[in-house]
PDB file of N, CA and C in Angstrom:
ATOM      1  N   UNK A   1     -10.802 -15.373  14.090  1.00  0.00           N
ATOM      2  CA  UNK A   1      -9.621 -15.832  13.363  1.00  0.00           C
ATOM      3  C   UNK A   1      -9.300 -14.824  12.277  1.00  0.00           C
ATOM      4  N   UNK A   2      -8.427 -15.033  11.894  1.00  0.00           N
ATOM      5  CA  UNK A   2      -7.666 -13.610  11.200  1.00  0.00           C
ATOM      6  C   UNK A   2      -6.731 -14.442  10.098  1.00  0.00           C
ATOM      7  N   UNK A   3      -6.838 -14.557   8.796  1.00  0.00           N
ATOM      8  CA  UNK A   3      -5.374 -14.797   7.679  1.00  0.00           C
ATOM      9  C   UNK A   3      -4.392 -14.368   7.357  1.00  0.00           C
ATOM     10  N   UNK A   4      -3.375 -14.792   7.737  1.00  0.00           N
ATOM     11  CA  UNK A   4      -1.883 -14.242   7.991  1.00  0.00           C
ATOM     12  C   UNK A   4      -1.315 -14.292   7.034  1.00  0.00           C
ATOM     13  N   UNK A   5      -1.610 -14.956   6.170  1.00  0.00           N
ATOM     14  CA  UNK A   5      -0.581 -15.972   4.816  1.00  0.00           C
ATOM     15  C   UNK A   5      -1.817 -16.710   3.741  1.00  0.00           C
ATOM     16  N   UNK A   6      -1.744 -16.455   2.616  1.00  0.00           N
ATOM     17  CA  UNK A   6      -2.075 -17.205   1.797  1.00  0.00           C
ATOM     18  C   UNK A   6      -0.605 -18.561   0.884  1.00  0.00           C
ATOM     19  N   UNK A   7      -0.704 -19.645   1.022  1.00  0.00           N
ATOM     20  CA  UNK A   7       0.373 -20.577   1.368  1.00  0.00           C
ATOM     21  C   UNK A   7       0.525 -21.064  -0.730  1.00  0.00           C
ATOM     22  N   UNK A   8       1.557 -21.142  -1.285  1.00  0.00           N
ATOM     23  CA  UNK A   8       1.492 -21.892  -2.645  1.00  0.00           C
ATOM     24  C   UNK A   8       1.166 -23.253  -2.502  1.00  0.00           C
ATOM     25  N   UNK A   9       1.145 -23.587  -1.329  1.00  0.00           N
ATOM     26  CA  UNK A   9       0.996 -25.166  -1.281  1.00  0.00           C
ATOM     27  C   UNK A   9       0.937 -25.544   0.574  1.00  0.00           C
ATOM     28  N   UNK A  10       0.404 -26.663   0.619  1.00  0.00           N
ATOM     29  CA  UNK A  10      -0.219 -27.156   2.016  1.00  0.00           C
ATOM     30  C   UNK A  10       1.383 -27.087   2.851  1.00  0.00           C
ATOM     31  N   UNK A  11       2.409 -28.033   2.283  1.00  0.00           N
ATOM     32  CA  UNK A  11       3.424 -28.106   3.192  1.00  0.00           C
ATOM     33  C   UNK A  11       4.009 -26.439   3.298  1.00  0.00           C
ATOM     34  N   UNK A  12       4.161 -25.243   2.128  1.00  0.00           N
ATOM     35  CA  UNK A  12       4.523 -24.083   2.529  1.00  0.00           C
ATOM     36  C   UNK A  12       3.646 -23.689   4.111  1.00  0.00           C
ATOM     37  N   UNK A  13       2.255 -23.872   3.856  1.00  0.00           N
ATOM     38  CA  UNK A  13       1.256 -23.119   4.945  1.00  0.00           C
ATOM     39  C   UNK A  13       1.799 -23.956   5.976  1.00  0.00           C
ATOM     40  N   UNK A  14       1.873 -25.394   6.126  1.00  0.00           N
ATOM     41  CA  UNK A  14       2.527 -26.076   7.092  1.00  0.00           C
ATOM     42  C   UNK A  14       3.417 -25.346   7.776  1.00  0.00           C
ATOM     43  N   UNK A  15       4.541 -25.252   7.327  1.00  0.00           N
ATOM     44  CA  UNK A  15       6.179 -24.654   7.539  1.00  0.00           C
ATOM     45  C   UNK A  15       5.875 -23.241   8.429  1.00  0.00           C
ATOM     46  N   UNK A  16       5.226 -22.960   8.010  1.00  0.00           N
ATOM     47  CA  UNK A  16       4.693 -21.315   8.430  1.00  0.00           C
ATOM     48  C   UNK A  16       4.321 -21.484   9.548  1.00  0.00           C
ATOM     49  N   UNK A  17       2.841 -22.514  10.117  1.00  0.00           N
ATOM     50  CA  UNK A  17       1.985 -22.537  11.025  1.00  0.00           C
ATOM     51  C   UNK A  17       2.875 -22.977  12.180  1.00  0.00           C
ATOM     52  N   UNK A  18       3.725 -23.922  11.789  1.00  0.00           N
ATOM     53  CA  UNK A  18       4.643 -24.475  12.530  1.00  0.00           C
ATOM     54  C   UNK A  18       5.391 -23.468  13.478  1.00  0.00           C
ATOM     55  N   UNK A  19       6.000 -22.376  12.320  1.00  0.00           N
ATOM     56  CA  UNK A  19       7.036 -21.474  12.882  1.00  0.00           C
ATOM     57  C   UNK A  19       6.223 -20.441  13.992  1.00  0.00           C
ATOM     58  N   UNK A  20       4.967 -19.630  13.641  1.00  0.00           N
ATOM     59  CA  UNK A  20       3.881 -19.638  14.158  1.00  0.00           C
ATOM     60  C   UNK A  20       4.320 -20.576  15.606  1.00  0.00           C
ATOM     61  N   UNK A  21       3.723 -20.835  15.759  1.00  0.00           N
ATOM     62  CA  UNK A  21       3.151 -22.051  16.974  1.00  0.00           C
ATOM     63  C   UNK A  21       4.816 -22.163  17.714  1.00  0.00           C
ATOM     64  N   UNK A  22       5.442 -22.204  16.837  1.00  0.00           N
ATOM     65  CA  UNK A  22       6.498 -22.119  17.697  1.00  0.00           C
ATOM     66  C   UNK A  22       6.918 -20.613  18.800  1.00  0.00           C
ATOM     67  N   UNK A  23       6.184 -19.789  18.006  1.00  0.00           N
ATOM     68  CA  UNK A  23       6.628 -18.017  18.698  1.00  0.00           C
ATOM     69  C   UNK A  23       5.223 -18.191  19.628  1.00  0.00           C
ATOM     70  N   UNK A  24       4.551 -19.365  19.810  1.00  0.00           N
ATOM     71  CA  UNK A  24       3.143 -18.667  20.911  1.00  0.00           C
ATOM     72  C   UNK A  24       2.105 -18.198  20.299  1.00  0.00           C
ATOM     73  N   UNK A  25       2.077 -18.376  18.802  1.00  0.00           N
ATOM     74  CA  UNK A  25       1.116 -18.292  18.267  1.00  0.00           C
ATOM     75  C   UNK A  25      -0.082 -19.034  17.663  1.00  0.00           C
ATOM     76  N   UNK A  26      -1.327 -19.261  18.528  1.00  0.00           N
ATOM     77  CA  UNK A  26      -2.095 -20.358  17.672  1.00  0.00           C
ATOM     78  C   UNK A  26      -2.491 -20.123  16.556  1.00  0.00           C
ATOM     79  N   UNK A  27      -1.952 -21.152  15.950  1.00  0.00           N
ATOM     80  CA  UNK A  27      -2.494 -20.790  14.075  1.00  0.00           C
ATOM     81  C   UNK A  27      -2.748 -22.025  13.690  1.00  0.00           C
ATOM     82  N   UNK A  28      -3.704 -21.924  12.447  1.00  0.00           N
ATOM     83  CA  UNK A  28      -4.023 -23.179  12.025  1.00  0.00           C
ATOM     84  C   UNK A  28      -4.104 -23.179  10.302  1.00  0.00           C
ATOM     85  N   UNK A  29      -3.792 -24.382   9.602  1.00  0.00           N
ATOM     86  CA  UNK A  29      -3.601 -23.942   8.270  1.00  0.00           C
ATOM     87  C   UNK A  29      -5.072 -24.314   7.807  1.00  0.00           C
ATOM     88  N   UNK A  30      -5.793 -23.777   6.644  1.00  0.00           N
ATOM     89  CA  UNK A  30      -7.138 -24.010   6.541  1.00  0.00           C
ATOM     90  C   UNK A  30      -7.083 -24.006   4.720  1.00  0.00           C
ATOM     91  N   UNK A  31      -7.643 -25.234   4.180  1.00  0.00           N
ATOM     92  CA  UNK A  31      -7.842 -25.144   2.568  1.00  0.00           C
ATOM     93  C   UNK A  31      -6.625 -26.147   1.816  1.00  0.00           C
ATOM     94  N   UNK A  32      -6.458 -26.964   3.198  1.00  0.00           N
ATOM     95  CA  UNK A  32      -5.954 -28.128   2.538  1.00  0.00           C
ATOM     96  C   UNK A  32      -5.850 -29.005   1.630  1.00  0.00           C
ATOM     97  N   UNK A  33      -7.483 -29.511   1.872  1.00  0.00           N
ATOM     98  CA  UNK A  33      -8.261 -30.598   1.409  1.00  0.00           C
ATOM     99  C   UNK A  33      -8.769 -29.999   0.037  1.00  0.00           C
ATOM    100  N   UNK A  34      -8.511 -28.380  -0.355  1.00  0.00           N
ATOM    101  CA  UNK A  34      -9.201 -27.643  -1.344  1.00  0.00           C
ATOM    102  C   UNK A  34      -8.146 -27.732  -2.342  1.00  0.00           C
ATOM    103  N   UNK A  35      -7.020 -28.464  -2.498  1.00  0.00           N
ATOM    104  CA  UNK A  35      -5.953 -28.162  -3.576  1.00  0.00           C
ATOM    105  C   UNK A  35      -6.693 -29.521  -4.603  1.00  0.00           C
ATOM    106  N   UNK A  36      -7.552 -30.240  -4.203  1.00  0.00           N
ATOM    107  CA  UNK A  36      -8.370 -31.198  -5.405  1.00  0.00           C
ATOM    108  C   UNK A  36      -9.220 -30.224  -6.145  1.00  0.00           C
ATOM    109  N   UNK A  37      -9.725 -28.873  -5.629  1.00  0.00           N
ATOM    110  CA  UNK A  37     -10.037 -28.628  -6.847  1.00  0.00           C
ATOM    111  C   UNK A  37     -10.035 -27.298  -7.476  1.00  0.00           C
ATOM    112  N   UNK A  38      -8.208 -27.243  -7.629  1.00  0.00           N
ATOM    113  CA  UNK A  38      -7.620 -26.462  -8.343  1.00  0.00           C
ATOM    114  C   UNK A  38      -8.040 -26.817 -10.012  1.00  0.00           C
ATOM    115  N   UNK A  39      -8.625 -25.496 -10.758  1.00  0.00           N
ATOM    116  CA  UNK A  39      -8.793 -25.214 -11.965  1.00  0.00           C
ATOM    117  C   UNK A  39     -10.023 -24.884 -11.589  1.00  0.00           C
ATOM    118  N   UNK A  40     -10.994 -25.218 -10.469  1.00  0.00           N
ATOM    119  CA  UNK A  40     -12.727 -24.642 -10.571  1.00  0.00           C
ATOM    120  C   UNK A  40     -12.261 -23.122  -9.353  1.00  0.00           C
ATOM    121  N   UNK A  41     -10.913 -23.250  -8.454  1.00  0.00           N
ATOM    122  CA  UNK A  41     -10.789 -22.013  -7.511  1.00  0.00           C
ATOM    123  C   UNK A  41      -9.546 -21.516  -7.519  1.00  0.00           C
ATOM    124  N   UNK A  42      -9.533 -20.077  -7.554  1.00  0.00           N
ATOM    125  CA  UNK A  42      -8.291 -19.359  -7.971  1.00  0.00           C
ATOM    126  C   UNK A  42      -7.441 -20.092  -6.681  1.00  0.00           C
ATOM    127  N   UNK A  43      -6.011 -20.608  -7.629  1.00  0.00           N
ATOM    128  CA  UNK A  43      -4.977 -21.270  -6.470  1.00  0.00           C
ATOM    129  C   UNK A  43      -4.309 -20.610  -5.311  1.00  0.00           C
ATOM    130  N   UNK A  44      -4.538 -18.824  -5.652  1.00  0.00           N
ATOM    131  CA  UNK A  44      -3.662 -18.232  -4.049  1.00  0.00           C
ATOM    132  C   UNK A  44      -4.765 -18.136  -3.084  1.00  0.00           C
ATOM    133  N   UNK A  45      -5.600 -18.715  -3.596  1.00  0.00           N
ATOM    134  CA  UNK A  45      -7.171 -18.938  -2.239  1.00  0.00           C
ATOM    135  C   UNK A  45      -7.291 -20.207  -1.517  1.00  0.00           C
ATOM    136  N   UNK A  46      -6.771 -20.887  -2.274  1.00  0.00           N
ATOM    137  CA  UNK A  46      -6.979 -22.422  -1.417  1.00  0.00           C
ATOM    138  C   UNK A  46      -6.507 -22.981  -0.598  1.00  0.00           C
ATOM    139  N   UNK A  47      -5.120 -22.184  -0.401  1.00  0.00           N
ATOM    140  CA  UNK A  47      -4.407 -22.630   1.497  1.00  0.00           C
ATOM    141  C   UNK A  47      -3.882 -21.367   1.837  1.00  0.00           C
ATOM    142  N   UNK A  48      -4.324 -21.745   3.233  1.00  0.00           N
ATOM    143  CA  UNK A  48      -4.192 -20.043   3.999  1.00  0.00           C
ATOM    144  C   UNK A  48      -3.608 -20.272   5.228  1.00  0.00           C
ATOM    145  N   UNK A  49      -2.559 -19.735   6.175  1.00  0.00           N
ATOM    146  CA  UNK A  49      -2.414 -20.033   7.060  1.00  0.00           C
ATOM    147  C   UNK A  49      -3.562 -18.880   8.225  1.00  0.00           C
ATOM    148  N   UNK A  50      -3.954 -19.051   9.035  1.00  0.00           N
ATOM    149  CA  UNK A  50      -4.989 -18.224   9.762  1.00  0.00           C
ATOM    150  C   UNK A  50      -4.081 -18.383  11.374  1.00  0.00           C
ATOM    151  N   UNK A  51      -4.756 -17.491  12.162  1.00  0.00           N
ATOM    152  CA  UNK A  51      -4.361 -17.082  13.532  1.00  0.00           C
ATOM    153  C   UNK A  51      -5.547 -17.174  13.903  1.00  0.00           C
ATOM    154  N   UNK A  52      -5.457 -17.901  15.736  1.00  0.00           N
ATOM    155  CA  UNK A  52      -6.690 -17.739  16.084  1.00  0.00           C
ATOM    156  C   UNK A  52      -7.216 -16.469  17.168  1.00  0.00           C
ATOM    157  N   UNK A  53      -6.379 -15.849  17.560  1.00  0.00           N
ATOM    158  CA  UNK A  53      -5.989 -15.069  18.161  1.00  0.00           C
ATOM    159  C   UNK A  53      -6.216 -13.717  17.436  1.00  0.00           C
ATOM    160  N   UNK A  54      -7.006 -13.159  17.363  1.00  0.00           N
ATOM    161  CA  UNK A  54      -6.385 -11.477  16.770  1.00  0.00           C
ATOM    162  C   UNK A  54      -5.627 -10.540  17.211  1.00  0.00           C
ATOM    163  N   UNK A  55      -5.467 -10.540  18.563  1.00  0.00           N
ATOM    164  CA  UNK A  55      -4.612  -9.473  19.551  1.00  0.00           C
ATOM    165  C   UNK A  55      -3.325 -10.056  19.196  1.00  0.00           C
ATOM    166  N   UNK A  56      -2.846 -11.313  18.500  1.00  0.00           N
ATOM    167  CA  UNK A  56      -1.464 -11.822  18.296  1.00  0.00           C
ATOM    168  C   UNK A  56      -1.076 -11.128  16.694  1.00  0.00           C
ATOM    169  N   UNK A  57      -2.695 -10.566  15.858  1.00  0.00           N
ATOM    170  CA  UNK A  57      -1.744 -10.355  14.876  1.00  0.00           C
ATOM    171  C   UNK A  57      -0.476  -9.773  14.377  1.00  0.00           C
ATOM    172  N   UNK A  58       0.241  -8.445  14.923  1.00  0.00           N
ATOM    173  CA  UNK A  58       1.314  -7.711  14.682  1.00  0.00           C
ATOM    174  C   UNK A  58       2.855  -8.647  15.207  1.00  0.00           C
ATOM    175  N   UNK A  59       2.426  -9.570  15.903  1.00  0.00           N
ATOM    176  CA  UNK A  59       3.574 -10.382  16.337  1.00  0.00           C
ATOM    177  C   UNK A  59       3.663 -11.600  14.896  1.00  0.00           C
ATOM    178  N   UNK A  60       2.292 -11.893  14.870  1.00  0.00           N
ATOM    179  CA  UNK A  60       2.231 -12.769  13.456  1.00  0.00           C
ATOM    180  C   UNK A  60       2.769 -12.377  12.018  1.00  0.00           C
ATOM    181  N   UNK A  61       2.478 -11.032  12.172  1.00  0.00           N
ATOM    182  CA  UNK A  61       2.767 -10.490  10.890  1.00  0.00           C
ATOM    183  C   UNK A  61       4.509 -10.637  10.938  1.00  0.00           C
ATOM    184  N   UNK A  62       5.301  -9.860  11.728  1.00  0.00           N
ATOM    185  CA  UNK A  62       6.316 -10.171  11.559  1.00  0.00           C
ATOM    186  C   UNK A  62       7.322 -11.189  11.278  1.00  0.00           C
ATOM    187  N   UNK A  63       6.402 -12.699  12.256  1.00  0.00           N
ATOM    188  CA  UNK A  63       6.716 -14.257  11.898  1.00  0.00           C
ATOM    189  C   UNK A  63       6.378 -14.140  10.226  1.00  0.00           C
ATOM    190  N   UNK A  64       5.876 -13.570  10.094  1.00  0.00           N
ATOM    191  CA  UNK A  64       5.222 -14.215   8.517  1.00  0.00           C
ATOM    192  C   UNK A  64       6.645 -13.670   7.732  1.00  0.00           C
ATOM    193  N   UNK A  65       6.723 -11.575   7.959  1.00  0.00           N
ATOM    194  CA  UNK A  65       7.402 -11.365   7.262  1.00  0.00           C
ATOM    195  C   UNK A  65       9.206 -11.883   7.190  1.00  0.00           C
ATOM    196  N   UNK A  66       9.585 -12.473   8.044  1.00  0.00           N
ATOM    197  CA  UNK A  66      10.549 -13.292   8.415  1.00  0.00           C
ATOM    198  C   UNK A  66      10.716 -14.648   7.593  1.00  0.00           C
ATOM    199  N   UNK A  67       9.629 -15.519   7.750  1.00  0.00           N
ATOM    200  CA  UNK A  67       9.991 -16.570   6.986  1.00  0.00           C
ATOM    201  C   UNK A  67       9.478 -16.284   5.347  1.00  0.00           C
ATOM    202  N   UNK A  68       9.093 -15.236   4.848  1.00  0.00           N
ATOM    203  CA  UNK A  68       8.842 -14.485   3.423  1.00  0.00           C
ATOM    204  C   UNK A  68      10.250 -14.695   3.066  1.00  0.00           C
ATOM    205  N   UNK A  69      11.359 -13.373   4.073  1.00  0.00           N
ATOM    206  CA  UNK A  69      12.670 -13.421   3.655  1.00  0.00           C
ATOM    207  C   UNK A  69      13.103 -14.646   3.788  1.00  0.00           C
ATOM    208  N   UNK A  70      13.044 -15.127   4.589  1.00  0.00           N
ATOM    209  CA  UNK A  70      13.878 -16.357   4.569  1.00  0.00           C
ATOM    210  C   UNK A  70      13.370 -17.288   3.418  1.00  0.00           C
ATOM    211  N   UNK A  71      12.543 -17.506   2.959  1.00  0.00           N
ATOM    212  CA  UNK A  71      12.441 -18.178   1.522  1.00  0.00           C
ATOM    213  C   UNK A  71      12.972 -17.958   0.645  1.00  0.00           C
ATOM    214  N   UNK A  72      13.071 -16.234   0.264  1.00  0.00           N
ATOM    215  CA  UNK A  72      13.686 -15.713  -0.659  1.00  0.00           C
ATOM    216  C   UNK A  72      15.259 -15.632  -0.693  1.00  0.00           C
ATOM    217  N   UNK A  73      15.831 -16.000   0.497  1.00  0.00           N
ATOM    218  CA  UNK A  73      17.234 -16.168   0.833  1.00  0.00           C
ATOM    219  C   UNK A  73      17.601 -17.557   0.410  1.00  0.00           C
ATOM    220  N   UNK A  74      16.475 -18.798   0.827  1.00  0.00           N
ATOM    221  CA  UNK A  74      16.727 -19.785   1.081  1.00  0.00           C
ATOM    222  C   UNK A  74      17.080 -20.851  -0.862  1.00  0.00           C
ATOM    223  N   UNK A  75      16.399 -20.205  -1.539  1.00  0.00           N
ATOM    224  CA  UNK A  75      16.177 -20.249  -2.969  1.00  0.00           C
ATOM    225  C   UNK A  75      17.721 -21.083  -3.565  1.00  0.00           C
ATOM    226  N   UNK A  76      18.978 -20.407  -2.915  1.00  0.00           N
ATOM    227  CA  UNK A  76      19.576 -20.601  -3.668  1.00  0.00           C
ATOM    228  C   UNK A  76      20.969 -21.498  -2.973  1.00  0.00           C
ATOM    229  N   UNK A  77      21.147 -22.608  -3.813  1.00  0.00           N
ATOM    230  CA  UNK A  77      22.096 -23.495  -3.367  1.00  0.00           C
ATOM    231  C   UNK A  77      23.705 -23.102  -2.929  1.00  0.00           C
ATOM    232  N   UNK A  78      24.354 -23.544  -1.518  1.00  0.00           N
ATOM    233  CA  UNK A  78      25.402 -23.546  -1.470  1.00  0.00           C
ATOM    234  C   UNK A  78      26.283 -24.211  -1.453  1.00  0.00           C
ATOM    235  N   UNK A  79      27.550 -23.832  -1.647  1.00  0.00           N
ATOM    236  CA  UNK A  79      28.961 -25.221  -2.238  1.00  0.00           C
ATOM    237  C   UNK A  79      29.284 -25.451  -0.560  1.00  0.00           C
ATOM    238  N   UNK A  80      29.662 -26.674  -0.905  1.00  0.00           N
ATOM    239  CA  UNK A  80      30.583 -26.817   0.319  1.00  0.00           C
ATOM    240  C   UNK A  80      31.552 -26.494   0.573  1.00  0.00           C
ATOM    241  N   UNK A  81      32.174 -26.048   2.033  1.00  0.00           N
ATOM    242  CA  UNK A  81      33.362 -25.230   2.265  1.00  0.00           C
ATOM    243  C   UNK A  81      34.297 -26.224   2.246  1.00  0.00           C
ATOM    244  N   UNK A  82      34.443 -27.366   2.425  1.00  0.00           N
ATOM    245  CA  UNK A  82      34.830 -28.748   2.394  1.00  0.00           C
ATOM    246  C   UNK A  82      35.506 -29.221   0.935  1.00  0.00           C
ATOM    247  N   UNK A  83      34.362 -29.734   0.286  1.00  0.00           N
ATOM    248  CA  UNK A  83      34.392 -30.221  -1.249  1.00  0.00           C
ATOM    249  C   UNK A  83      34.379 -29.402  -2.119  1.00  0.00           C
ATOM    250  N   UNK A  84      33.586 -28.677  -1.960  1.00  0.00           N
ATOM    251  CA  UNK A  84      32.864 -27.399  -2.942  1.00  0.00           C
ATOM    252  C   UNK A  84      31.176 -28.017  -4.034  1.00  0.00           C
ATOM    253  N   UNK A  85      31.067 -28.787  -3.509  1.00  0.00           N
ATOM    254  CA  UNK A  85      29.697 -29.486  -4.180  1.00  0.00           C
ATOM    255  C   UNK A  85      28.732 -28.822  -3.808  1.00  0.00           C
ATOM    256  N   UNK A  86      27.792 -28.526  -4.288  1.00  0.00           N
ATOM    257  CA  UNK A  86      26.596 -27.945  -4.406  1.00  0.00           C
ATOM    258  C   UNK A  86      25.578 -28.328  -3.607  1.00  0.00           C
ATOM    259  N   UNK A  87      25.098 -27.779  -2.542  1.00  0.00           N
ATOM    260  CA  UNK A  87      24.147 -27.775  -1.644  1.00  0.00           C
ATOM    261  C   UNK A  87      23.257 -27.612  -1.506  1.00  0.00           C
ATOM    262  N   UNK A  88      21.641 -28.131  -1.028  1.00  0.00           N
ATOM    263  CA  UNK A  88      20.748 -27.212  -1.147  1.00  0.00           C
ATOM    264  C   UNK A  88      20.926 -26.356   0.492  1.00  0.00           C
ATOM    265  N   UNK A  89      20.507 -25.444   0.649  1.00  0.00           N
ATOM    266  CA  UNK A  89      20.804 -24.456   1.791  1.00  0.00           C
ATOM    267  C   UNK A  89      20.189 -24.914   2.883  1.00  0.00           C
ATOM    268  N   UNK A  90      18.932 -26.395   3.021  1.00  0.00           N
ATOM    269  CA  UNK A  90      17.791 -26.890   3.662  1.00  0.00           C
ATOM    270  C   UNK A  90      19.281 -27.556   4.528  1.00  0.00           C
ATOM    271  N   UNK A  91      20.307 -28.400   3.684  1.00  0.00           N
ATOM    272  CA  UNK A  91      21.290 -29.676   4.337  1.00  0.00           C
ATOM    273  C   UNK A  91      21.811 -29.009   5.458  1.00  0.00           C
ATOM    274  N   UNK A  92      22.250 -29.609   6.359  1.00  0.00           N
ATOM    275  CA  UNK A  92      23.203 -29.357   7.516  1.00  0.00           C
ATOM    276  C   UNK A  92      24.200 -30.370   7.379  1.00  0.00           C
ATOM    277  N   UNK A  93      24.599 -31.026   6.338  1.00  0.00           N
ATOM    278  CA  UNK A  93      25.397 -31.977   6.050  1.00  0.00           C
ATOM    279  C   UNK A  93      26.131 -32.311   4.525  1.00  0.00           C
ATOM    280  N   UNK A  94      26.783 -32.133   4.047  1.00  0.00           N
ATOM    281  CA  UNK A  94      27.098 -32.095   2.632  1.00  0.00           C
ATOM    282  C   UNK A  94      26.460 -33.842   2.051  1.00  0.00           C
ATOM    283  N   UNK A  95      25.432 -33.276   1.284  1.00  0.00           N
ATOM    284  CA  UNK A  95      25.423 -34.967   0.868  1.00  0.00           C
ATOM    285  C   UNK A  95      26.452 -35.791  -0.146  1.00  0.00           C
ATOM    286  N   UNK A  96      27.676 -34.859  -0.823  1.00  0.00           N
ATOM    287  CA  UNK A  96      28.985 -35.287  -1.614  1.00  0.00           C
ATOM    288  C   UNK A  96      29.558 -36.242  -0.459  1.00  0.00           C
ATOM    289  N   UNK A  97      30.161 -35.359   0.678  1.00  0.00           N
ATOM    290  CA  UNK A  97      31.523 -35.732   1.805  1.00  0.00           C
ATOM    291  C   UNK A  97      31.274 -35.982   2.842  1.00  0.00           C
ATOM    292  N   UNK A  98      29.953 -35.612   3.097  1.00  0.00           N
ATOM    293  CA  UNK A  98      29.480 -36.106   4.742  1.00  0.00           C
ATOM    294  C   UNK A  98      29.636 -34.907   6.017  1.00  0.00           C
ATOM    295  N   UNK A  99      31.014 -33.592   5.190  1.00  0.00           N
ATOM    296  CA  UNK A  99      30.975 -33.053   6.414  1.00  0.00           C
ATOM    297  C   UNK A  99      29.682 -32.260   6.623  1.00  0.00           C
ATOM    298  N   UNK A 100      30.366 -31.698   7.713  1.00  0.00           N
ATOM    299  CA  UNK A 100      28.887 -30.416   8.198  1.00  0.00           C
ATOM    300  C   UNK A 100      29.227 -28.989   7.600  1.00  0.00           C
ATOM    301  N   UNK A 101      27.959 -28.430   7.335  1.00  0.00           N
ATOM    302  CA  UNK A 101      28.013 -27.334   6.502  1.00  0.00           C
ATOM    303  C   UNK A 101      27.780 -26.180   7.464  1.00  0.00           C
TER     304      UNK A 101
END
């Protein structure tokens, strides 16, 4: 097994493993159960997403570096083309008007 990702939090490593697994990659998130005891272990150690596969890593790496950008894209809210209300970028639905975004 091989660590692809060190995760800020279980559902980030989630999101990841997911996307992972979706490209054919077995991955598994590991250091779940370890966020109880944040303050005795440095926190970018305690969830990791891992591969079980090593011959998959260079395909992994790129999944990884993909949803990196896409976080950093994803950060910031959009208006609706509709209403103009403020979105988070996650909706496929304006939660103001109902339409689709």
């Amino acid at each position: 097994m091989q660590k692809v990702y060190s995760a800020a939090n279980v559902i980030d490593a989630q999101l990841l493993c997911d996307r992972l697994q979706a490209q054919g990659i077995e991955a598994v998130v590991n250091g779940g159960y370890l966020t109880g005891a944040v303050g005795e272990l440095p926190p970018d150690q305690l969830v990791g997403v891992w591969i079980v596969h090593t011959g998959q890593l260079s395909h992994a790496r790129k999944v990884v570096e993909a949803y990196e950008q896409a976080l950093a894209n994803d950060e910031k809210d959009s208006p609706c083309p509709h209403c103009g209300e403020e979105n988070h970028v996650n909706f496929r639905i304006c939660w103001h008007c109902g339409e689709a975004l």
